[in-house]
N, C-alpha and C. Protein backbone atom coordinates (compact mmCIF):
# COMPACT_ATOMS: atom_id res chain seq x y z
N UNK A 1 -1.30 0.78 -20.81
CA UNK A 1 -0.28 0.80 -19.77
C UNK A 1 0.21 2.23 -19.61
N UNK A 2 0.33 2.65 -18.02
CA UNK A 2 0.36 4.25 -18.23
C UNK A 2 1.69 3.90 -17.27
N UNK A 3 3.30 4.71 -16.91
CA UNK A 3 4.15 4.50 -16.55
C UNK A 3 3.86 5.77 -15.59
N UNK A 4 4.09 6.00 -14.09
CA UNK A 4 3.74 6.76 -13.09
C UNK A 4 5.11 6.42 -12.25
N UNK A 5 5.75 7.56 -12.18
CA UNK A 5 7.20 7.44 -11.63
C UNK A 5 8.13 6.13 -11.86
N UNK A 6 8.22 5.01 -10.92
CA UNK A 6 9.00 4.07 -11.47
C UNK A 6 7.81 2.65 -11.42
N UNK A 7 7.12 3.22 -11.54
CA UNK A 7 5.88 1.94 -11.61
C UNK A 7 4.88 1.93 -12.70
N UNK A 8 4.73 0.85 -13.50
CA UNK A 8 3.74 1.07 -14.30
C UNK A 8 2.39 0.37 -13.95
N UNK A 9 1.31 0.71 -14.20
CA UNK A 9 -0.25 0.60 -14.11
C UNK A 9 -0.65 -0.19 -15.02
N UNK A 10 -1.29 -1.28 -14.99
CA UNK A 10 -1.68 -1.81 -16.01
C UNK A 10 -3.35 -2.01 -15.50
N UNK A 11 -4.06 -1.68 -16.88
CA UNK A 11 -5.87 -1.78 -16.37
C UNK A 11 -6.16 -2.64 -17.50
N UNK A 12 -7.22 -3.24 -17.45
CA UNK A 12 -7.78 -3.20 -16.06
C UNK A 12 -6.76 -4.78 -15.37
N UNK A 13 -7.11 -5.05 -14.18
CA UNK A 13 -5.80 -6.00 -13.27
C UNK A 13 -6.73 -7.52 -13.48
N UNK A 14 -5.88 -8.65 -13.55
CA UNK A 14 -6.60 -10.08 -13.81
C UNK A 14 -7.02 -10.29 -12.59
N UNK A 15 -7.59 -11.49 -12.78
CA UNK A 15 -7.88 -12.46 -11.41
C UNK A 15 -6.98 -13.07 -11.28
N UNK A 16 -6.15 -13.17 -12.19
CA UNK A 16 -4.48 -13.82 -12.22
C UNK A 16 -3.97 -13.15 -10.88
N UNK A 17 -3.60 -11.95 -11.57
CA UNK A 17 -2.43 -11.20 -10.71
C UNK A 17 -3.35 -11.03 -9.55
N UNK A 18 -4.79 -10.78 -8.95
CA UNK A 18 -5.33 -10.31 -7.79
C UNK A 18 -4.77 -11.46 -7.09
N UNK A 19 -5.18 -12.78 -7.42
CA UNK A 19 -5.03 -14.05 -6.68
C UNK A 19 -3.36 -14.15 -6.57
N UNK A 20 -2.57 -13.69 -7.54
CA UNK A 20 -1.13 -13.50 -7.13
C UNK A 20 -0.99 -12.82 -5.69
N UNK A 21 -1.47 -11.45 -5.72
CA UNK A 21 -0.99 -10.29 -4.90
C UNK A 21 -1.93 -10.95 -3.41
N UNK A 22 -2.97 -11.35 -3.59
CA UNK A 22 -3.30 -12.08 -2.21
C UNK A 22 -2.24 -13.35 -1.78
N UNK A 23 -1.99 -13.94 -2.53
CA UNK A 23 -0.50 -15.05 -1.86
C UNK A 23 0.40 -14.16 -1.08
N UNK A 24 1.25 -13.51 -1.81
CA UNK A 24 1.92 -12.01 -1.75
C UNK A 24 1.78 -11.54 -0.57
N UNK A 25 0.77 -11.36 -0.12
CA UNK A 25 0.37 -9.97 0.79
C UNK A 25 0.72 -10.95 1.90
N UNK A 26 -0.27 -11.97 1.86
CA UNK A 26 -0.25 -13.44 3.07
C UNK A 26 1.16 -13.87 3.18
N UNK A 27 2.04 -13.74 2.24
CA UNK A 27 3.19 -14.23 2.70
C UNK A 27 4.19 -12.75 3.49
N UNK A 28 3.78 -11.67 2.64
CA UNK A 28 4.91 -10.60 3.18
C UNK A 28 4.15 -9.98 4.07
N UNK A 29 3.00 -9.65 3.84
CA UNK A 29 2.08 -8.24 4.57
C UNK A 29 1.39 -8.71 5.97
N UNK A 30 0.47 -10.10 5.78
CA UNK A 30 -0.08 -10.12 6.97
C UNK A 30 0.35 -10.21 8.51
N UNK A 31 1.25 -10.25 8.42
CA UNK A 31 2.07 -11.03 9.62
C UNK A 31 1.92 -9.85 10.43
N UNK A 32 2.00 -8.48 10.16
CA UNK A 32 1.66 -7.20 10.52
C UNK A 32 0.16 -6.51 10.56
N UNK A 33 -0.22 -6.73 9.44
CA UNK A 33 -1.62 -5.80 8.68
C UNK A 33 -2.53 -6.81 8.51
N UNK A 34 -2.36 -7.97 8.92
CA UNK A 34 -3.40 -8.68 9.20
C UNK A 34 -4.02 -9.72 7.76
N UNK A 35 -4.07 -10.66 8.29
CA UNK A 35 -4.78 -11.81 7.14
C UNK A 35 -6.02 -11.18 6.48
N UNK A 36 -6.67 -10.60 7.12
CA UNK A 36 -7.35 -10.06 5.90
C UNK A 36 -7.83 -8.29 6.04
N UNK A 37 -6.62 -8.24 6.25
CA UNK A 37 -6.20 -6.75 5.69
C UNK A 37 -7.04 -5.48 6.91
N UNK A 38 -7.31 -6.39 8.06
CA UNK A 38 -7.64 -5.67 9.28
C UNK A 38 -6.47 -4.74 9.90
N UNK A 39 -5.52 -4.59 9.85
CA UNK A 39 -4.76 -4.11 10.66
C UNK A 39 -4.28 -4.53 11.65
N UNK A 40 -3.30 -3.91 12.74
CA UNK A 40 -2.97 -4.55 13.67
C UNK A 40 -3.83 -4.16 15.26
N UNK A 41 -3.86 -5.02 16.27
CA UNK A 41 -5.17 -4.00 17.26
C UNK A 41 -4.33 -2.89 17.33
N UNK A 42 -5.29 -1.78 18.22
CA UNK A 42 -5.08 -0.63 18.28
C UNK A 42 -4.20 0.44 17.75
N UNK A 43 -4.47 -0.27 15.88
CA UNK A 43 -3.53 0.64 15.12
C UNK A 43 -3.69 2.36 15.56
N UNK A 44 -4.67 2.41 15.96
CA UNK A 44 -4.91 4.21 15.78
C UNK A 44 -3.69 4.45 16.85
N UNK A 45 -3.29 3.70 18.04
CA UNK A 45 -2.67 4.52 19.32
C UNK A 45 -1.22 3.79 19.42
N UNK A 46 -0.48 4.69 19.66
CA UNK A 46 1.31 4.33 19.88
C UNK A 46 1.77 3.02 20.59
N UNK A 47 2.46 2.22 20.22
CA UNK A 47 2.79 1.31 20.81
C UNK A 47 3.77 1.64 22.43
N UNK A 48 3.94 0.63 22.73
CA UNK A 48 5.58 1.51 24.08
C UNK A 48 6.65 1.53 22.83
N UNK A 49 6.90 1.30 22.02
CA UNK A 49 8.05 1.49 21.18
C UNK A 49 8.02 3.20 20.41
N UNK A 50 6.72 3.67 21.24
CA UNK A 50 6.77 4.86 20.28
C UNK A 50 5.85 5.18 18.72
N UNK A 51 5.70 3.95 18.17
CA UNK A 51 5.83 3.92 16.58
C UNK A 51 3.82 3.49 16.80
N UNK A 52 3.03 4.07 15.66
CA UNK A 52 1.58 3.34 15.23
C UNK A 52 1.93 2.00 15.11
N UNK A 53 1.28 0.72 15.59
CA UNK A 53 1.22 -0.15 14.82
C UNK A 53 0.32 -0.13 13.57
N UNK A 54 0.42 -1.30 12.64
CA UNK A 54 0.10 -1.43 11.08
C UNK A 54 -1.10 -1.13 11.02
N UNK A 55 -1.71 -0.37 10.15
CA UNK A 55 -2.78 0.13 9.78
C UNK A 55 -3.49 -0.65 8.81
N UNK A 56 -4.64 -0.68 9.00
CA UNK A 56 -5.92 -1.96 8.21
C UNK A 56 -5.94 -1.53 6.98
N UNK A 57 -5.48 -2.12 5.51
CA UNK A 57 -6.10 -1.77 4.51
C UNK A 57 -7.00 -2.49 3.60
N UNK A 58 -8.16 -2.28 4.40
CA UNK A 58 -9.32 -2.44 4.53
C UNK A 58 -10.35 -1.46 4.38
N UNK A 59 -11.26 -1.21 4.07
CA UNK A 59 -11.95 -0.16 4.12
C UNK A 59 -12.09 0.85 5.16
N UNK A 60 -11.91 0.11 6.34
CA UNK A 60 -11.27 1.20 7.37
C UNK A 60 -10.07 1.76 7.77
N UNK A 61 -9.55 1.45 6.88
CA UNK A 61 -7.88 2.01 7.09
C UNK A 61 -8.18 3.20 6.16
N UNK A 62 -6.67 3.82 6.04
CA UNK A 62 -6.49 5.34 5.27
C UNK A 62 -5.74 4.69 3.76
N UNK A 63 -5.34 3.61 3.57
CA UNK A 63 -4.74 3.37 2.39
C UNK A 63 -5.55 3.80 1.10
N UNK A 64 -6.80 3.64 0.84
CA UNK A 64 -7.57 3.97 0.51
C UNK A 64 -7.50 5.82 0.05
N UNK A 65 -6.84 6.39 0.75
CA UNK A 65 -7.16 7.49 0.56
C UNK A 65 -5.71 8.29 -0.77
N UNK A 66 -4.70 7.39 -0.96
CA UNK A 66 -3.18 7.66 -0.99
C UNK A 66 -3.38 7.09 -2.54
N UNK A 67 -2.78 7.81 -3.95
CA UNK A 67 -2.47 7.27 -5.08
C UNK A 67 -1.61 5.97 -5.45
N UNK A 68 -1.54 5.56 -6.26
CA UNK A 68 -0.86 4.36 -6.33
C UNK A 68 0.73 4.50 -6.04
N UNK A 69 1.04 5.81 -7.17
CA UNK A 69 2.53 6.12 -6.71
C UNK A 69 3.00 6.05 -4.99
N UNK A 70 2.52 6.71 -4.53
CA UNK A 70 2.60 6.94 -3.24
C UNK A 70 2.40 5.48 -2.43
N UNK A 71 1.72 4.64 -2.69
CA UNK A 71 1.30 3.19 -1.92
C UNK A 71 2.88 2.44 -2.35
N UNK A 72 3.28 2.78 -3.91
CA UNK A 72 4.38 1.70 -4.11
C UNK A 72 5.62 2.22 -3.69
N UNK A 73 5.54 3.72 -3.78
CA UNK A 73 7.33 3.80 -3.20
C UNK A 73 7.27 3.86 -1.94
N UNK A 74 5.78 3.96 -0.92
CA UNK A 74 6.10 3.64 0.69
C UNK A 74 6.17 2.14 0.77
N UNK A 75 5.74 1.10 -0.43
CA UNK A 75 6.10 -0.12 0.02
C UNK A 75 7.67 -0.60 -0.57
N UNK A 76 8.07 0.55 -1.32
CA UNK A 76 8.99 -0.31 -2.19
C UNK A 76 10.35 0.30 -0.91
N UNK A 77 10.56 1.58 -1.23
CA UNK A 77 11.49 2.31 -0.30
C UNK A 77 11.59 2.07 1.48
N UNK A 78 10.11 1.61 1.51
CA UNK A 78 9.94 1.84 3.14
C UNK A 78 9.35 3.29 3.64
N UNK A 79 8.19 3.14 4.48
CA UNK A 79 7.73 4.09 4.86
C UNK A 79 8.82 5.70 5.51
N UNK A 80 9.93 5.16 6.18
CA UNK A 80 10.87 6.39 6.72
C UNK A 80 11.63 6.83 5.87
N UNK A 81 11.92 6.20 4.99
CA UNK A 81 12.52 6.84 3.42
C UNK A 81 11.75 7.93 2.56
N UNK A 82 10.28 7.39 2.28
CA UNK A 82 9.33 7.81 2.01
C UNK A 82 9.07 8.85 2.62
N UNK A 83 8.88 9.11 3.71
CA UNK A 83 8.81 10.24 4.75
C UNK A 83 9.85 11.43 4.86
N UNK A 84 10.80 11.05 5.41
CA UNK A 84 11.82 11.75 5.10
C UNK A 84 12.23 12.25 4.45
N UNK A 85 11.83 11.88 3.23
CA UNK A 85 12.42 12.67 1.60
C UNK A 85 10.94 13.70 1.57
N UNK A 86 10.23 13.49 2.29
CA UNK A 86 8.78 14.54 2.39
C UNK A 86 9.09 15.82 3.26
N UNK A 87 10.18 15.31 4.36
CA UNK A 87 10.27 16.10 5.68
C UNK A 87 9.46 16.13 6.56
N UNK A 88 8.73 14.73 6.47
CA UNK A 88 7.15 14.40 7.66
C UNK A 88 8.09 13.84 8.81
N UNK A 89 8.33 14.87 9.59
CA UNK A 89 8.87 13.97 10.90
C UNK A 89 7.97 12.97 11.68
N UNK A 90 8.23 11.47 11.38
CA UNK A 90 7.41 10.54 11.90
C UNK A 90 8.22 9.52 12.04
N UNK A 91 7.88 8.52 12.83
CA UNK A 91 8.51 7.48 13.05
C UNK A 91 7.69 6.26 12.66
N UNK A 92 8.06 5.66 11.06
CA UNK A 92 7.48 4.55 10.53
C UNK A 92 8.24 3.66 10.76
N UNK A 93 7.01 2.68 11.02
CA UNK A 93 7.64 1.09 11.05
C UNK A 93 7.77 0.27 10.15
N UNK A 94 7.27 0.88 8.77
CA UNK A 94 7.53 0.24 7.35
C UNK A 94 8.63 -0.04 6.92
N UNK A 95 8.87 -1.85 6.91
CA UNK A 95 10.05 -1.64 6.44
C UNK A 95 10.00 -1.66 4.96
N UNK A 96 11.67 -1.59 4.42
CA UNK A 96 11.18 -1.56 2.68
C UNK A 96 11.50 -2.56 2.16
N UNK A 97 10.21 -3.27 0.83
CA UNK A 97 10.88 -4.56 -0.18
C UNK A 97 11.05 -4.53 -0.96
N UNK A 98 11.99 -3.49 -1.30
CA UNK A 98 12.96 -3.21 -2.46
C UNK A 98 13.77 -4.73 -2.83
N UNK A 99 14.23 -5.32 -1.60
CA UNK A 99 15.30 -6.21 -1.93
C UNK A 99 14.36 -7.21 -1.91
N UNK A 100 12.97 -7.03 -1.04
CA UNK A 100 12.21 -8.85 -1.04
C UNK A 100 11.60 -9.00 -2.08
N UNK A 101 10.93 -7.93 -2.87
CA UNK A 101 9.77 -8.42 -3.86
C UNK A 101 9.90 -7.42 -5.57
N UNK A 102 9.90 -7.96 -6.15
CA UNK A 102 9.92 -7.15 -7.74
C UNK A 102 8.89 -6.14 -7.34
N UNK A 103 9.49 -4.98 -8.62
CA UNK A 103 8.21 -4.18 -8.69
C UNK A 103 7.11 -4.67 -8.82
N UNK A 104 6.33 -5.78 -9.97
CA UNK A 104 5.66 -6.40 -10.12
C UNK A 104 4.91 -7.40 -9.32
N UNK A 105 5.87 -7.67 -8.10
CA UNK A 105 5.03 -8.02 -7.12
C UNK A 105 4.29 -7.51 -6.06
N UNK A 106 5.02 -6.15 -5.68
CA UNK A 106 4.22 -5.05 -4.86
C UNK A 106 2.87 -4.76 -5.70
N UNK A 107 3.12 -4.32 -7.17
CA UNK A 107 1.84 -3.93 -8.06
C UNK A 107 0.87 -5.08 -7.91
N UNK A 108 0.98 -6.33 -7.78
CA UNK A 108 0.03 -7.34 -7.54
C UNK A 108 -0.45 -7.20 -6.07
N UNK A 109 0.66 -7.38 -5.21
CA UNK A 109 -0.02 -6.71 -3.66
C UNK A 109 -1.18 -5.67 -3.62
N UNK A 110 -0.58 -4.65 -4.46
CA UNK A 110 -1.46 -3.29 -4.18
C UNK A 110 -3.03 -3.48 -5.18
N UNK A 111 -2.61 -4.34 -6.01
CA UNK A 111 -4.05 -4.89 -6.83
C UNK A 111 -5.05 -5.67 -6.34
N UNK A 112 -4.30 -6.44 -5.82
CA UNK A 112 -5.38 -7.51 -4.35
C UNK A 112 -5.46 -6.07 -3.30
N UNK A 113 -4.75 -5.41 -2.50
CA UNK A 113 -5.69 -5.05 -1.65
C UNK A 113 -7.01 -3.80 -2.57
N UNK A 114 -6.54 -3.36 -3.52
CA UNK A 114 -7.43 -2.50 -4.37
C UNK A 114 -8.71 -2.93 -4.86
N UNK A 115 -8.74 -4.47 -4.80
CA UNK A 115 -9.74 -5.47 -5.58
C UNK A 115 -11.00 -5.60 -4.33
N UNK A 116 -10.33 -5.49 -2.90
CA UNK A 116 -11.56 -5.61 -1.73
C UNK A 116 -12.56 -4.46 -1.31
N UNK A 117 -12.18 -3.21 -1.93
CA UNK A 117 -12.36 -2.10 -1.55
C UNK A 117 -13.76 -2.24 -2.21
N UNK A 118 -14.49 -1.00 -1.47
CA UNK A 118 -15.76 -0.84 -1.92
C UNK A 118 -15.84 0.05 -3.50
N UNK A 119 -16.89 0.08 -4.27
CA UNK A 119 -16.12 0.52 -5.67
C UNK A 119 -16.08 2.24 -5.61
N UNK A 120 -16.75 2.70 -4.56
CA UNK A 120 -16.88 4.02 -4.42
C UNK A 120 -15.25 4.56 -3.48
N UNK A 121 -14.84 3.92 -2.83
CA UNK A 121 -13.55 3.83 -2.42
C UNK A 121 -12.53 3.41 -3.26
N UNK A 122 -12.36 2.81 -4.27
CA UNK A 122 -11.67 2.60 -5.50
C UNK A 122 -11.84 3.66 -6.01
N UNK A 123 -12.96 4.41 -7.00
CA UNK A 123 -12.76 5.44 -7.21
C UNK A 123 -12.46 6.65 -6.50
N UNK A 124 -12.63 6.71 -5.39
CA UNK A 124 -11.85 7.74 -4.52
C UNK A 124 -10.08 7.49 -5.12
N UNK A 125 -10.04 6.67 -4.89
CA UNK A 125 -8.60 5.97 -4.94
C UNK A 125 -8.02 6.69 -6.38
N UNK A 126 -8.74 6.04 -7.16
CA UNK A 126 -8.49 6.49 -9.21
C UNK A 126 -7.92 7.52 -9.04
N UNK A 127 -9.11 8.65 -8.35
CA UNK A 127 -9.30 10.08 -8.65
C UNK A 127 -7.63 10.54 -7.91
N UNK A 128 -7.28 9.67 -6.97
CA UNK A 128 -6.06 10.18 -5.81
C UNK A 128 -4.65 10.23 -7.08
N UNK A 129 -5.11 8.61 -7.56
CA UNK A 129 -3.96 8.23 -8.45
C UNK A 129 -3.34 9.47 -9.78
N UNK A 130 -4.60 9.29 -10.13
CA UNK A 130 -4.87 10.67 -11.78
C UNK A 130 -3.91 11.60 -10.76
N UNK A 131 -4.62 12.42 -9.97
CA UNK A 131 -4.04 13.73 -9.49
C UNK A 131 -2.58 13.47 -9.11
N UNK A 132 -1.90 12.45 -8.61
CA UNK A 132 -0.71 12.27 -8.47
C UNK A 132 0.40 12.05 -10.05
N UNK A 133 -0.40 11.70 -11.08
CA UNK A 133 -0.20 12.27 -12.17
C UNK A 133 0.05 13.68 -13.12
N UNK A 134 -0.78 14.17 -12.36
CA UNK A 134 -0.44 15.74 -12.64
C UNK A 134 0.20 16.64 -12.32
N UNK A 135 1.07 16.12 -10.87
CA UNK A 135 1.70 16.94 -9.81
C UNK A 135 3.09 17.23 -10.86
């Protein structure tokens, strides 16, 4: 168990908790990012509200590309919190589930969508995580 800002990592992840974090995702995530982790249409281009809609994390999305730290405090805080404390002027539509879901349940979220990925995209992923360790 390795502790990475306010989240801890546990390896390797069950079929327990994957099959947890897929309930999880289906109950909090898809409604936006899609039942199976497609995204929303034309995530790449601005809605009239201004804002991206939800991005696929899926092998074609960018989640994939972002350490774990970084996946849990944009899900835990909310993406404009997250941002803002960066100084990325953007307008996210993430909201945050700090108040809906335990830490432990985002970490199961982020384990199911981590579990679909291709394994060469997982390790992209590792390598993102480690280095966000060292910062």
């Amino acid at each position: 168990m390795a502790l990475l800002g306010t989240m801890v990592l546990v390896s390797p992840v069950s079929a327990d908790e994957i099959a947890e974090g897929r309930a999880l995702y289906v109950e909090h995530c898809a409604a936006c990012h899609g039942v199976n982790l497609e995204g929303a249409p034309n995530w790449q281009s601005r809605g009239p509200d201004g804002r991206f809609p939800a991005p696929p994390h899926d092998e074609t999305g960018h989640t994939w590309h972002h350490g774990d730290a970084m996946l849990f405090d944009y899900t835990h805080r909310g993406g404009q919190a997250f941002l803002d404390d960066l100084g990325v002027r953007f307008d996210s539509g993430m909201p945050a589930f700090d108040d809906v879901l335990s830490d432990a349940e985002i970490e199961a979220i982020l384990a199911y969508i981590r579990s679909t990925w291709p394994e060469r995209m997982r390790a992209f992923q590792a390598e993102r995580t480690a280095a966000e360790g060292a910062d």
